[in-house]
Protein backbone atom coordinates (compact mmCIF):
# COMPACT_ATOMS: atom_id res chain seq x y z
CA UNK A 1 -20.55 170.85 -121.23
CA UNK A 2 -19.07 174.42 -121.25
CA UNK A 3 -18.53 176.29 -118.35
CA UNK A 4 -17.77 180.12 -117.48
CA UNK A 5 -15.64 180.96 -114.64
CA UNK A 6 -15.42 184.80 -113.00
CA UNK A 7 -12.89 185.45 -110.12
CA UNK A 8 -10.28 187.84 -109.72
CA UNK A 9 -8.03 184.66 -108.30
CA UNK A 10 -6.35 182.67 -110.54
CA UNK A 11 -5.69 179.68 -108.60
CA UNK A 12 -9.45 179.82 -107.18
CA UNK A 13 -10.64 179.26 -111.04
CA UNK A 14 -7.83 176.78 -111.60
CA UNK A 15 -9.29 175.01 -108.30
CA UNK A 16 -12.94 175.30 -109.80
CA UNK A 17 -11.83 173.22 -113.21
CA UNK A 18 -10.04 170.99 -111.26
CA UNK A 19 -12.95 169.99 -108.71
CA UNK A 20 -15.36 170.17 -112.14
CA UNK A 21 -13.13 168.35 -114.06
CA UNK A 22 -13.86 165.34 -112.25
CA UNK A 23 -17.13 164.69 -112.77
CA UNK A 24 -16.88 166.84 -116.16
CA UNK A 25 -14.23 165.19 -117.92
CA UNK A 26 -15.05 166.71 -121.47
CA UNK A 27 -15.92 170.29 -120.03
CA UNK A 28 -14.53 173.20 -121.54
CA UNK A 29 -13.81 176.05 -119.85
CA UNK A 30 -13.80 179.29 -120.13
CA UNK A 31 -11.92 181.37 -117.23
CA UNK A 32 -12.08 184.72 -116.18
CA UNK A 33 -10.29 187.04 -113.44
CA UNK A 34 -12.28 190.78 -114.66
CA UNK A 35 -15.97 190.95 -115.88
CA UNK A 36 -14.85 192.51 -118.53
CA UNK A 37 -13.22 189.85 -120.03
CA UNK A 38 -16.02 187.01 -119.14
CA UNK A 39 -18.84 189.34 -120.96
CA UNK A 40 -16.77 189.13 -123.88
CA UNK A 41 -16.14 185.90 -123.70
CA UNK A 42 -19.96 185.52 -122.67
CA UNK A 43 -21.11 187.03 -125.50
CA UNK A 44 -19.30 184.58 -127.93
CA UNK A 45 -20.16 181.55 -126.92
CA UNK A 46 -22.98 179.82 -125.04
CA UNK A 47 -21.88 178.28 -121.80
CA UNK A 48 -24.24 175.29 -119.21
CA UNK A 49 -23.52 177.22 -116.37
CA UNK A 50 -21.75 180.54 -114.79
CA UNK A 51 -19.81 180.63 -111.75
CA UNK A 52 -19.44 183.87 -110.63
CA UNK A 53 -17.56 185.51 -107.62
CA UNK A 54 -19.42 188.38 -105.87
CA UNK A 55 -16.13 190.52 -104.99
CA UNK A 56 -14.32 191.29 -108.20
CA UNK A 57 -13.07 195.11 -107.76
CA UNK A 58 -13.78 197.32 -109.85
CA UNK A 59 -17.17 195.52 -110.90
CA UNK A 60 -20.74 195.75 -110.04
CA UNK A 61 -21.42 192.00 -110.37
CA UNK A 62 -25.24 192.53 -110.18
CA UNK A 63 -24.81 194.65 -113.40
CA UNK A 64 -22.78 191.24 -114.81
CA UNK A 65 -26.10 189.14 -113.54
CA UNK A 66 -28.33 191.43 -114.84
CA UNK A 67 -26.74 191.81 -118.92
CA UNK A 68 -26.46 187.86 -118.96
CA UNK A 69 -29.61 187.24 -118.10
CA UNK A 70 -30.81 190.02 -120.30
CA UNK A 71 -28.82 188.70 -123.19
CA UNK A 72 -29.69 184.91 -122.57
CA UNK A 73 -32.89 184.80 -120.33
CA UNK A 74 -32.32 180.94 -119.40
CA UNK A 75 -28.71 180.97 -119.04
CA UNK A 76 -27.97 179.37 -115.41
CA UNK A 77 -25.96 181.37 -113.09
CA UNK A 78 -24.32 180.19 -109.48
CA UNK A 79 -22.61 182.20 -106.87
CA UNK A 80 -19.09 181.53 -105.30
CA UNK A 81 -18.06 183.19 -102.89
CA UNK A 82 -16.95 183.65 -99.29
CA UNK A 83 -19.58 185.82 -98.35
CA UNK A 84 -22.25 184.21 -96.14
CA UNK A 85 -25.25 182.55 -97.79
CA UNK A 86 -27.26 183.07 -94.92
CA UNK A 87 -26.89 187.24 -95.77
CA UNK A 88 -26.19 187.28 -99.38
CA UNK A 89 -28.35 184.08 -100.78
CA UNK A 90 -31.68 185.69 -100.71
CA UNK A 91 -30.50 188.69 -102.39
CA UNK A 92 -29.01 187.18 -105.67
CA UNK A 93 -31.68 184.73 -105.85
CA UNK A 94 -34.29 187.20 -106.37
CA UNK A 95 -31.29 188.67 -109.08
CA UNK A 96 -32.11 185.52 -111.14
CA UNK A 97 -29.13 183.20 -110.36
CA UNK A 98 -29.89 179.36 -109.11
CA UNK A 99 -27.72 178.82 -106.49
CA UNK A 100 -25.08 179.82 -103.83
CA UNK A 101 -22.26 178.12 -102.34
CA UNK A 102 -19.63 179.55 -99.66
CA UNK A 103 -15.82 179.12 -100.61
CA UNK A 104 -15.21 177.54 -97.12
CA UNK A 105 -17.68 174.72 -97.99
CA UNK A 106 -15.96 171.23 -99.37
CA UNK A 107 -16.31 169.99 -103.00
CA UNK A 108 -18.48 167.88 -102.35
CA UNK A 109 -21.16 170.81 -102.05
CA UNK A 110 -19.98 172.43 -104.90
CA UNK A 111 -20.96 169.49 -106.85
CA UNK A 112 -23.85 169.05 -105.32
CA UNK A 113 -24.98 172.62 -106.41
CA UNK A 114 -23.76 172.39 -109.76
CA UNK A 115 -25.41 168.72 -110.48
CA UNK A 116 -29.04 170.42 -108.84
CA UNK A 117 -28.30 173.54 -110.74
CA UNK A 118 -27.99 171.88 -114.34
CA UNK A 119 -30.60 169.69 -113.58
CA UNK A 120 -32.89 172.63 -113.21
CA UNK A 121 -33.10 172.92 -109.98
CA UNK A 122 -32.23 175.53 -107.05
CA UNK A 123 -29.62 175.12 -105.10
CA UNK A 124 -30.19 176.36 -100.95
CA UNK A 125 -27.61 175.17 -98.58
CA UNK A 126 -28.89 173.17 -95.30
CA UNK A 127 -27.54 176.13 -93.39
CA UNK A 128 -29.28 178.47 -95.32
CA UNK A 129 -32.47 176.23 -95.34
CA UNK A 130 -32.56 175.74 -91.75
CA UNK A 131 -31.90 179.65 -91.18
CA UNK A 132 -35.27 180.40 -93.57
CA UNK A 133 -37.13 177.25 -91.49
CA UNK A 134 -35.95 178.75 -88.42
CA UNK A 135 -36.76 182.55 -89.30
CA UNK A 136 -40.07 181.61 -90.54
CA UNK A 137 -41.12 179.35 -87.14
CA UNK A 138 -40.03 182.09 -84.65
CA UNK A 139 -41.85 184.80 -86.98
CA UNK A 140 -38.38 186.86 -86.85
CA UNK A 141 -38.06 190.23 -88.17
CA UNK A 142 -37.09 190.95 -91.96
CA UNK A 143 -33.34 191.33 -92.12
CA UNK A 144 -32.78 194.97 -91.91
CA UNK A 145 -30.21 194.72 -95.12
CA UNK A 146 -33.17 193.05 -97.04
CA UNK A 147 -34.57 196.99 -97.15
CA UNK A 148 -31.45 197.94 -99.36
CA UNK A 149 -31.21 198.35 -103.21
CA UNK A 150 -28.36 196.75 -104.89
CA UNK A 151 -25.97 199.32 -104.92
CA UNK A 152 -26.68 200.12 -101.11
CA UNK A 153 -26.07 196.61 -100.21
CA UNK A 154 -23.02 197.38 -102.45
CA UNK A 155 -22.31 200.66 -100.19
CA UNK A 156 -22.93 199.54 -96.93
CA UNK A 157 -20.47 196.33 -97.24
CA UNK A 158 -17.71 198.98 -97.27
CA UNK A 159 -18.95 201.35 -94.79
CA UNK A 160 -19.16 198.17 -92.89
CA UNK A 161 -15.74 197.34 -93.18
CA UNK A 162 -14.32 200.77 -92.42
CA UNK A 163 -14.05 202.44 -95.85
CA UNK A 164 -14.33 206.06 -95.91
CA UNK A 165 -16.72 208.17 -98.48
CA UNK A 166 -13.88 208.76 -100.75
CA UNK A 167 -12.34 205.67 -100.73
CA UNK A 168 -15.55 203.84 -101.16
CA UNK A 169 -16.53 206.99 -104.44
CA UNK A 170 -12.80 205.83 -105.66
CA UNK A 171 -13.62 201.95 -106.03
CA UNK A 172 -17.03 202.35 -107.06
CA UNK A 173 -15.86 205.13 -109.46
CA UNK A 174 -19.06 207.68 -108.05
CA UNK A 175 -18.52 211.19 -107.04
CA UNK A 176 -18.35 211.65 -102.79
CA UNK A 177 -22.11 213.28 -102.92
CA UNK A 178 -23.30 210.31 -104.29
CA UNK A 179 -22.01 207.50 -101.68
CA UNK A 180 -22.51 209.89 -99.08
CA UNK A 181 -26.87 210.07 -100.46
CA UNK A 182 -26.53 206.40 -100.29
CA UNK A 183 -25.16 206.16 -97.01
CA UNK A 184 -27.69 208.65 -95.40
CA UNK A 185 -30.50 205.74 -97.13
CA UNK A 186 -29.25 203.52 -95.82
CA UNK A 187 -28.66 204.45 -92.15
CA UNK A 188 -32.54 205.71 -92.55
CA UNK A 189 -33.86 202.16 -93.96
CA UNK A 190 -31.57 200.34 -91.61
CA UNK A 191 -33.17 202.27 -88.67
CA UNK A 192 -29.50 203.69 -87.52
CA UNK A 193 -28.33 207.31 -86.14
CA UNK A 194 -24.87 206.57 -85.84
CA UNK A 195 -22.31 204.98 -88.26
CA UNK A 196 -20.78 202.99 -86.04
CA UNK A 197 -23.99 201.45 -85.25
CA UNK A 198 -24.04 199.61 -88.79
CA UNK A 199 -20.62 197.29 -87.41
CA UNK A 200 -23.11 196.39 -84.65
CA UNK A 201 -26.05 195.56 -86.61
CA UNK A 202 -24.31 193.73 -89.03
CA UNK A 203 -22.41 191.41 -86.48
CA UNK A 204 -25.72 190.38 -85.45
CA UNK A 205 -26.67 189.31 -88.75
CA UNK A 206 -23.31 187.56 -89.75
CA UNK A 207 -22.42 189.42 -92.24
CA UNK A 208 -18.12 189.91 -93.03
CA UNK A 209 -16.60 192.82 -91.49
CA UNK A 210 -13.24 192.49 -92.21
CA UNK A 211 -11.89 194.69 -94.92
């Protein structure tokens, strides 16, 4: 069993061999804290099952999810991460990846996901479960932030949390013009006039808004 780990916190990945260790004895491991570093290693050996963070900086992890599965169509790929599932899930899923679990959650889920993962199954959390259940009973509304692309999702999680145009350009390493195009989409799919109605629309759906 061989196992690729990518987040930018060392102790989180030395936490994620421990916990895998234990029902893995014999795993090998192969540990990551930039993307750049876990494609290489990706691309050198073969590996059960990736673990991958959703905030590294610097790194447009959909791009990651998007060359391994390119490069190895089967290769199985779970989320870790503290965003919510119940905002984020849906979105990665469609991405290819198998599963999502919250950083909050105990081990015990983590295991659980990895087990149904490499059994070839997909992991959904009973929170996120009940959420689709409940959206689907009371005929909700589509999640406004369904409507964005990737890299507007990507966007709006820092306008969001209070990032300017040119800090947000500096991160994502895009000129000014470009974030602010993307910001004017997404105010216009999002059905906003005002900035500072985003913060309001995105408390409503849970999603983080601390920077």
């Amino acid at each position: 069993m061989r196992f690729l780990l990518l987040d930018d916190h060392s102790i989180t990945l030395q936490g994620l061999e421990v916990v895998l260790k234990l029902e893995y004895p014999d795993a090998q491991f192969s540990s990551f804290v930039s993307a750049n570093e876990a494609i290489t290693g990706f691309d050198k050996h073969d590996f059960d099952l990736a673990i991958l963070d959703i905030n590294i900086p610097g790194t447009n992890i959909h791009a990651v999810i998007d060359y391994m599965l390119a490069k190895k169509p089967a290769q199985l790929i779970m989320m870790f991460s503290m965003n919510p599932d119940t905002v984020y899930a849906k979105r990665f899923l469609r991405l290819g990846v198998k599963g999502f679990v919250n950083k909050e959650n105990p081990p015990s889920e983590l295991m659980v996901a990895v087990r149904t993962i490499l059994q070839g199954g997909l992991y959904l959390s009973p929170r996120l479960v009940q959420k689709m259940s409940d959206d689907f009973l009371l005929s909700r509304t589509e999640n406004p932030f369904d409507k964005l692309s990737q890299r507007e999702m990507e966007v709006c999680s820092f306008l969001i949390k209070g990032y300017s145009l040119t800090d947000i350009a500096d991160i994502m390493q895009l000129h000014k013009s470009t974030i602010g195009t993307h910001r004017s989409r997404i105010m216009e799919k999002v059905g906003i006039k005002k900035i500072f109605e985003l913060r309001e629309i995105a408390l409503q759906y849970n999603m983080p808004i601390h920077p």
